[in-house]
N, C-alpha and C. Protein backbone atom coordinates (compact mmCIF):
# COMPACT_ATOMS: atom_id res chain seq x y z
N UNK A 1 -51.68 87.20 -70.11
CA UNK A 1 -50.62 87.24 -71.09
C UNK A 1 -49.33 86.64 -70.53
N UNK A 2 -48.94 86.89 -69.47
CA UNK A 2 -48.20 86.63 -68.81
C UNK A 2 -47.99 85.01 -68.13
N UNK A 3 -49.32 84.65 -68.38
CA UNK A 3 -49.12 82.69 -68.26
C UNK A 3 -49.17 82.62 -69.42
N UNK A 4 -48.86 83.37 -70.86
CA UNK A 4 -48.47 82.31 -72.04
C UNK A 4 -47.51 81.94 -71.85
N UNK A 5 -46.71 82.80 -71.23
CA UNK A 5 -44.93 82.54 -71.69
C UNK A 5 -44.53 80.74 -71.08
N UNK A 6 -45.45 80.75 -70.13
CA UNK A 6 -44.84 79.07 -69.17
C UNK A 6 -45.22 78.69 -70.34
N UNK A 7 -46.75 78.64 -70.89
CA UNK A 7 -47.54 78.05 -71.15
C UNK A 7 -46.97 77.25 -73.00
N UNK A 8 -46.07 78.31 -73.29
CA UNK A 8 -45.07 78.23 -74.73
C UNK A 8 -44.02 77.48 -74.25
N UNK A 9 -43.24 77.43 -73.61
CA UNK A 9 -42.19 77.01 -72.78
C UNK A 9 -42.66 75.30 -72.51
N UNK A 10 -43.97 74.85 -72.14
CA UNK A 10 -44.21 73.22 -71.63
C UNK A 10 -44.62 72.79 -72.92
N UNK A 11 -45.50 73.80 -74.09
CA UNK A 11 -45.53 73.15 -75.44
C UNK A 11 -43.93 73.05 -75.55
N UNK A 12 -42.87 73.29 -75.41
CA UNK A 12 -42.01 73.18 -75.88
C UNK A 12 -41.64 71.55 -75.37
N UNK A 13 -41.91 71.05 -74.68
CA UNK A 13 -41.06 69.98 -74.07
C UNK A 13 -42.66 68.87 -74.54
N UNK A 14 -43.57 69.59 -74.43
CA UNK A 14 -44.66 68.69 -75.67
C UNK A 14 -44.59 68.05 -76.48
N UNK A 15 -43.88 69.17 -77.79
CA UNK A 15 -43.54 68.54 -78.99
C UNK A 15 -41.92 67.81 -78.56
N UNK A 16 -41.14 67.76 -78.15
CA UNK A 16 -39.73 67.38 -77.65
C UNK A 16 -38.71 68.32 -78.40
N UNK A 17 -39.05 69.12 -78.28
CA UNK A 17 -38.11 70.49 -78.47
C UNK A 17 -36.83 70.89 -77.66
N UNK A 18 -37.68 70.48 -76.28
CA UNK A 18 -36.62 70.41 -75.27
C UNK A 18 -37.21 69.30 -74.13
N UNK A 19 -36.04 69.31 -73.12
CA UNK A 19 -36.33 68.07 -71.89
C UNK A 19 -37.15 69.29 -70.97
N UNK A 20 -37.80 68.46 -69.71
CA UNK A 20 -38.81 69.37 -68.78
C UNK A 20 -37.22 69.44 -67.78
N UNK A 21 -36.44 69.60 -67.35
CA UNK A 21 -35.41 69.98 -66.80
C UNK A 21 -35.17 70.96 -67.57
N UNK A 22 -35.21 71.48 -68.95
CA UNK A 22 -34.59 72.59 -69.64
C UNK A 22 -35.22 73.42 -69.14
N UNK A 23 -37.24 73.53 -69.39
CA UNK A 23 -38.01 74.10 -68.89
C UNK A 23 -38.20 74.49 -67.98
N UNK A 24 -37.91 74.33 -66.71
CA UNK A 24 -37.46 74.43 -65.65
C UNK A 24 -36.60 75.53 -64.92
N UNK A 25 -35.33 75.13 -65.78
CA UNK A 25 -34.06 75.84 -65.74
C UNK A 25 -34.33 77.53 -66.21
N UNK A 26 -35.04 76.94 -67.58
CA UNK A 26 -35.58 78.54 -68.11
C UNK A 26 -36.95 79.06 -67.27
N UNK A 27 -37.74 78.48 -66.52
CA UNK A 27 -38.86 79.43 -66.44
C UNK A 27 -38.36 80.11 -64.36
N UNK A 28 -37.13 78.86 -63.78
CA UNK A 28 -36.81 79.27 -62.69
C UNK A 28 -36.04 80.86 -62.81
N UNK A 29 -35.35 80.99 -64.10
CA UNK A 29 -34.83 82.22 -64.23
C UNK A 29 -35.62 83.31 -64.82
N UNK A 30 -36.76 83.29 -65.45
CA UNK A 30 -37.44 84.65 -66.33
C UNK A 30 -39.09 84.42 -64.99
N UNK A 31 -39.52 83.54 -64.72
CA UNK A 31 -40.66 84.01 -63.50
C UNK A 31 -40.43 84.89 -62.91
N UNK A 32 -39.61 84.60 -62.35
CA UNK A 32 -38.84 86.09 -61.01
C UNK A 32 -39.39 87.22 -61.72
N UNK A 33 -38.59 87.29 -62.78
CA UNK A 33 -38.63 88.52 -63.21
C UNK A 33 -39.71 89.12 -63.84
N UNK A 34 -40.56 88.23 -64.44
CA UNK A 34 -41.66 88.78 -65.04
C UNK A 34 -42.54 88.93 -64.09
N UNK A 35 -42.90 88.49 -63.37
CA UNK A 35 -43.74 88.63 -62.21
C UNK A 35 -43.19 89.37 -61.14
N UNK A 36 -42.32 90.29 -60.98
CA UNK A 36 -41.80 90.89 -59.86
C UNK A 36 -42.56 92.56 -59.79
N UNK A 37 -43.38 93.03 -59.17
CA UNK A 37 -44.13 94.25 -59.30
C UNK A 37 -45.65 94.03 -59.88
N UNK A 38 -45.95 92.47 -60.27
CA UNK A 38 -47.24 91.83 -60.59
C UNK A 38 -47.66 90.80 -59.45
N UNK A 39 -47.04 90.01 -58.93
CA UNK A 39 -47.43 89.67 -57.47
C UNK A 39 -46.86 90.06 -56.41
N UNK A 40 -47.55 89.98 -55.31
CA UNK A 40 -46.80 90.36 -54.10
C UNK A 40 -45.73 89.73 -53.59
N UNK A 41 -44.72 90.93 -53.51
CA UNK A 41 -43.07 89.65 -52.90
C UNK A 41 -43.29 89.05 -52.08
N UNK A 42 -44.37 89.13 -50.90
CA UNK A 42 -44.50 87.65 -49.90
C UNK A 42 -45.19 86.70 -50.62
N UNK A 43 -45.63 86.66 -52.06
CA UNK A 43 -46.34 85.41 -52.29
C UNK A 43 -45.51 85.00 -53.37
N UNK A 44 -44.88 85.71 -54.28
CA UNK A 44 -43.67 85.73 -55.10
C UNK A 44 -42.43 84.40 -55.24
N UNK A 45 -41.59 84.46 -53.95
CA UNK A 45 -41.05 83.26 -54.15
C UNK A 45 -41.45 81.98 -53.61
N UNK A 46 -42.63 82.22 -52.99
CA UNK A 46 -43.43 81.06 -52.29
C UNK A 46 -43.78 80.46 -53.77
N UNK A 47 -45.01 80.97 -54.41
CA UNK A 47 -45.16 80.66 -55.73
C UNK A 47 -44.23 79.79 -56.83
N UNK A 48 -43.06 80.86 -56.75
CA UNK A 48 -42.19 80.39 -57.72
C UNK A 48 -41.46 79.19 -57.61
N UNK A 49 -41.34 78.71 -55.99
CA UNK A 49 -40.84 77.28 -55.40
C UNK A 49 -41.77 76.57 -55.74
N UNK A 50 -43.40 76.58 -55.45
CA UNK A 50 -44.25 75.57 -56.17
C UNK A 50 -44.03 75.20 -57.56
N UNK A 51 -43.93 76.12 -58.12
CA UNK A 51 -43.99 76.13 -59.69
C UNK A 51 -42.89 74.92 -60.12
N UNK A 52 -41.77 75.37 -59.17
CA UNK A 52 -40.75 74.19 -59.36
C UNK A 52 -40.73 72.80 -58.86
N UNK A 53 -41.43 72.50 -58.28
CA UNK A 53 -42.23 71.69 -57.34
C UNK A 53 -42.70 70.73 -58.66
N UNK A 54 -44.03 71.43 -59.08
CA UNK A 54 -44.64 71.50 -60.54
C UNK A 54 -43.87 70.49 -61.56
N UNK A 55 -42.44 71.43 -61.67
CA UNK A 55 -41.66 71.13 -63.21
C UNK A 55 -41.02 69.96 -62.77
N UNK A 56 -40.98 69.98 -61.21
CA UNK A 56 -39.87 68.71 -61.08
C UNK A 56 -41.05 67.36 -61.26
N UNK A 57 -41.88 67.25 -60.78
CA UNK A 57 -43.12 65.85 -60.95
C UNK A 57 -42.48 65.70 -62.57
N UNK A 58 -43.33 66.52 -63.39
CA UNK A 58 -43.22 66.87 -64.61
C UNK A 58 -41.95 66.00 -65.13
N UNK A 59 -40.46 66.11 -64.48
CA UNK A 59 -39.36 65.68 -64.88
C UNK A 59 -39.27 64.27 -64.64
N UNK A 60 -40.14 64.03 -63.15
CA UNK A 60 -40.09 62.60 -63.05
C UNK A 60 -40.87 61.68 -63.75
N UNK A 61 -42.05 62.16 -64.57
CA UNK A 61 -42.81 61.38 -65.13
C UNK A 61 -44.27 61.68 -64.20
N UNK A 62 -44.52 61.98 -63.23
CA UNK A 62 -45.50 61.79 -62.34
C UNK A 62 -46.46 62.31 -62.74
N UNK A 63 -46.52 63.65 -63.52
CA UNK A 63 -47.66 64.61 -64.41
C UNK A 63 -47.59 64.52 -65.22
N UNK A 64 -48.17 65.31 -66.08
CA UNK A 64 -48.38 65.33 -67.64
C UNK A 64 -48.26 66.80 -67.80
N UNK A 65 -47.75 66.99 -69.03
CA UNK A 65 -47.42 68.44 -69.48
C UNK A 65 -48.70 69.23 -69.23
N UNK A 66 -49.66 68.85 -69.75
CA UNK A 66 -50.84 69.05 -69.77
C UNK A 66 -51.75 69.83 -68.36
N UNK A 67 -50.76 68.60 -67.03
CA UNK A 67 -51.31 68.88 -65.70
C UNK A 67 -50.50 70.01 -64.84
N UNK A 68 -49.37 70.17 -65.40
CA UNK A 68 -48.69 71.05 -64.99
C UNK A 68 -48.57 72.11 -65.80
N UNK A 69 -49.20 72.60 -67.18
CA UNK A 69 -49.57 73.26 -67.71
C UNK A 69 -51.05 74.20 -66.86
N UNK A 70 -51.62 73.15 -66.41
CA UNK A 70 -52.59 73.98 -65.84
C UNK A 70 -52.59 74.08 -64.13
N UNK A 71 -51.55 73.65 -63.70
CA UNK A 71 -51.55 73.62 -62.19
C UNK A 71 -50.13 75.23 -61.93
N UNK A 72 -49.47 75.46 -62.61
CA UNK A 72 -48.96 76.20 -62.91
C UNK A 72 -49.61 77.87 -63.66
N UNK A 73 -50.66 77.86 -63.91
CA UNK A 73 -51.81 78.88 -64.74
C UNK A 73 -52.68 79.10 -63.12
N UNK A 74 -52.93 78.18 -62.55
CA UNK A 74 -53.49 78.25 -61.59
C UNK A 74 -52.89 78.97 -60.56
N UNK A 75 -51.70 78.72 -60.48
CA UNK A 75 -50.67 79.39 -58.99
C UNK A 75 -50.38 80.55 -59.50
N UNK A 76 -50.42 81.04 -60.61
CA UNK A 76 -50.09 82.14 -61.36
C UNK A 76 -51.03 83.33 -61.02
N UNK A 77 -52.42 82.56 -61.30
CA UNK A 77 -53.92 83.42 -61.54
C UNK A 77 -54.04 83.47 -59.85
N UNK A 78 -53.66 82.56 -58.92
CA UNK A 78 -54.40 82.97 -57.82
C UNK A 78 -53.29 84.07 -56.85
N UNK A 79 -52.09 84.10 -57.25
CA UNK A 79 -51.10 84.82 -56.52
C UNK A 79 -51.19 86.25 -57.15
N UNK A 80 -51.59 86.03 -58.73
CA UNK A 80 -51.82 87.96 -58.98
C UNK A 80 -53.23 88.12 -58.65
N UNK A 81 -53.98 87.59 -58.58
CA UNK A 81 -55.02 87.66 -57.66
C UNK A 81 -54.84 87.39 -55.96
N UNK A 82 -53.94 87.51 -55.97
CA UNK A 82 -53.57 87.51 -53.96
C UNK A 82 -54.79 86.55 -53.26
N UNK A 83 -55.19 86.04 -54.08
CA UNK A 83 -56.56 85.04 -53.61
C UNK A 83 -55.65 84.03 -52.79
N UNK A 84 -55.33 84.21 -51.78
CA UNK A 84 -54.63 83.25 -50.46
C UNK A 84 -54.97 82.12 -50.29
N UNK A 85 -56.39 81.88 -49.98
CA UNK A 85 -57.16 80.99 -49.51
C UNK A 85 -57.02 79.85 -50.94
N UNK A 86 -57.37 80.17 -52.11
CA UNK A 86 -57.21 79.43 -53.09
C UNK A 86 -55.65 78.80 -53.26
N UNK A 87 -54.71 79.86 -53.11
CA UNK A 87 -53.48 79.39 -53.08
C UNK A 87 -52.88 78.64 -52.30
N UNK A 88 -53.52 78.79 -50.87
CA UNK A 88 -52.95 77.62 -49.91
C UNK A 88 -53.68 76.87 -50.05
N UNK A 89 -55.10 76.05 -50.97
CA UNK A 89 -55.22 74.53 -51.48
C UNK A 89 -54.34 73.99 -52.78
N UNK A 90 -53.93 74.83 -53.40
CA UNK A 90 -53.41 74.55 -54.54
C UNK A 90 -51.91 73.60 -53.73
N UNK A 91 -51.42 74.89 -52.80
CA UNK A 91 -49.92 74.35 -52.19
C UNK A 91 -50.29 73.06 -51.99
N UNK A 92 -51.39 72.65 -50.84
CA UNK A 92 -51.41 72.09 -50.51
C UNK A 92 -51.78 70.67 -51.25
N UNK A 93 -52.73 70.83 -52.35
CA UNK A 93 -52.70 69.59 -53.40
C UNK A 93 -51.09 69.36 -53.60
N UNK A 94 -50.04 70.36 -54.38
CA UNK A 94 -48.96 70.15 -54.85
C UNK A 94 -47.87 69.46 -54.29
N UNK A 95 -48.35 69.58 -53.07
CA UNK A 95 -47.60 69.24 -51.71
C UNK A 95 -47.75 67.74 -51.33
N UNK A 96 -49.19 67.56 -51.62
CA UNK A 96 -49.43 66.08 -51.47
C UNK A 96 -49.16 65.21 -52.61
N UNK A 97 -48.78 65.59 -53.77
CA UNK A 97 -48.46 65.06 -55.31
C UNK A 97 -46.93 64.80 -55.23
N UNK A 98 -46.29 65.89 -54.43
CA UNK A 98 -44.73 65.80 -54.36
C UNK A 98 -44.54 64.79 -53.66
N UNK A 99 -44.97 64.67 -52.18
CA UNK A 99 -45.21 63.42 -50.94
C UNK A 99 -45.46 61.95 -51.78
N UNK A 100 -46.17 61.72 -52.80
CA UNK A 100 -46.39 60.72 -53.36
C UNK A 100 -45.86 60.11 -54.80
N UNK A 101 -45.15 61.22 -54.99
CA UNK A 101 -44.69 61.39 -56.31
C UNK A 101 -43.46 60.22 -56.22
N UNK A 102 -42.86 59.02 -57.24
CA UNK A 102 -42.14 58.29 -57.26
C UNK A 102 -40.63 59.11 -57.10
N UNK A 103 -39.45 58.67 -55.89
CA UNK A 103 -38.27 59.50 -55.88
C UNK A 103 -37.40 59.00 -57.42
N UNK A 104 -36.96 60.04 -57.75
CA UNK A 104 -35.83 59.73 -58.97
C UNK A 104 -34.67 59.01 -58.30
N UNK A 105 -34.19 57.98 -58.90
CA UNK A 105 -32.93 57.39 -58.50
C UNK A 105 -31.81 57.78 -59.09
């Protein structure tokens, strides 16, 4: 239930409702909170920096709503699942997408 809310939030910048910088702005401030006592605080703001990681590609053009719709569901499901091992490939894909990702000028 708790990955609809991103998941309403990137339809939003789908239909052009809003820019993926808005999205961003809003999900860097209500994640924290909705997820605070649902994942563990050592995996918590680790997570929540990917996520932004995520929205920023997203801003540059590099993903698709679509891919960060589900790469974001993913970091979600494996951190309230404390599933570690899954979460440090995910970082680590995200990590290599950011590394290659075109810089904004």
């Amino acid at each position: 239930m708790l990955a609809d809310y991103s998941h309403e939030i990137l339809s939003w910048v789908e239909t052009g409702a809003i820019k993926p910088e808005d999205a961003r702005r809003c999900l860097m401030r209500t994640l924290p909170i909705l997820y605070d006592g649902v994942i563990q605080p050592s995996l918590l703001a680790r997570v929540i920096a990917y996520i932004e990681r995520v929205l920023v590609l997203l801003e540059r053009g590099a993903i698709t709503v679509t891919s960060a719709r589900e790469d974001i569901a993913a970091l979600l499901e494996a951190a309230v699942d404390s599933d570690v091992d899954r979460l440090i490939a995910l970082l680590g894909l995200i990590g290599r997408r950011t590394e290659s990702a075109p810089s904004q000028s």
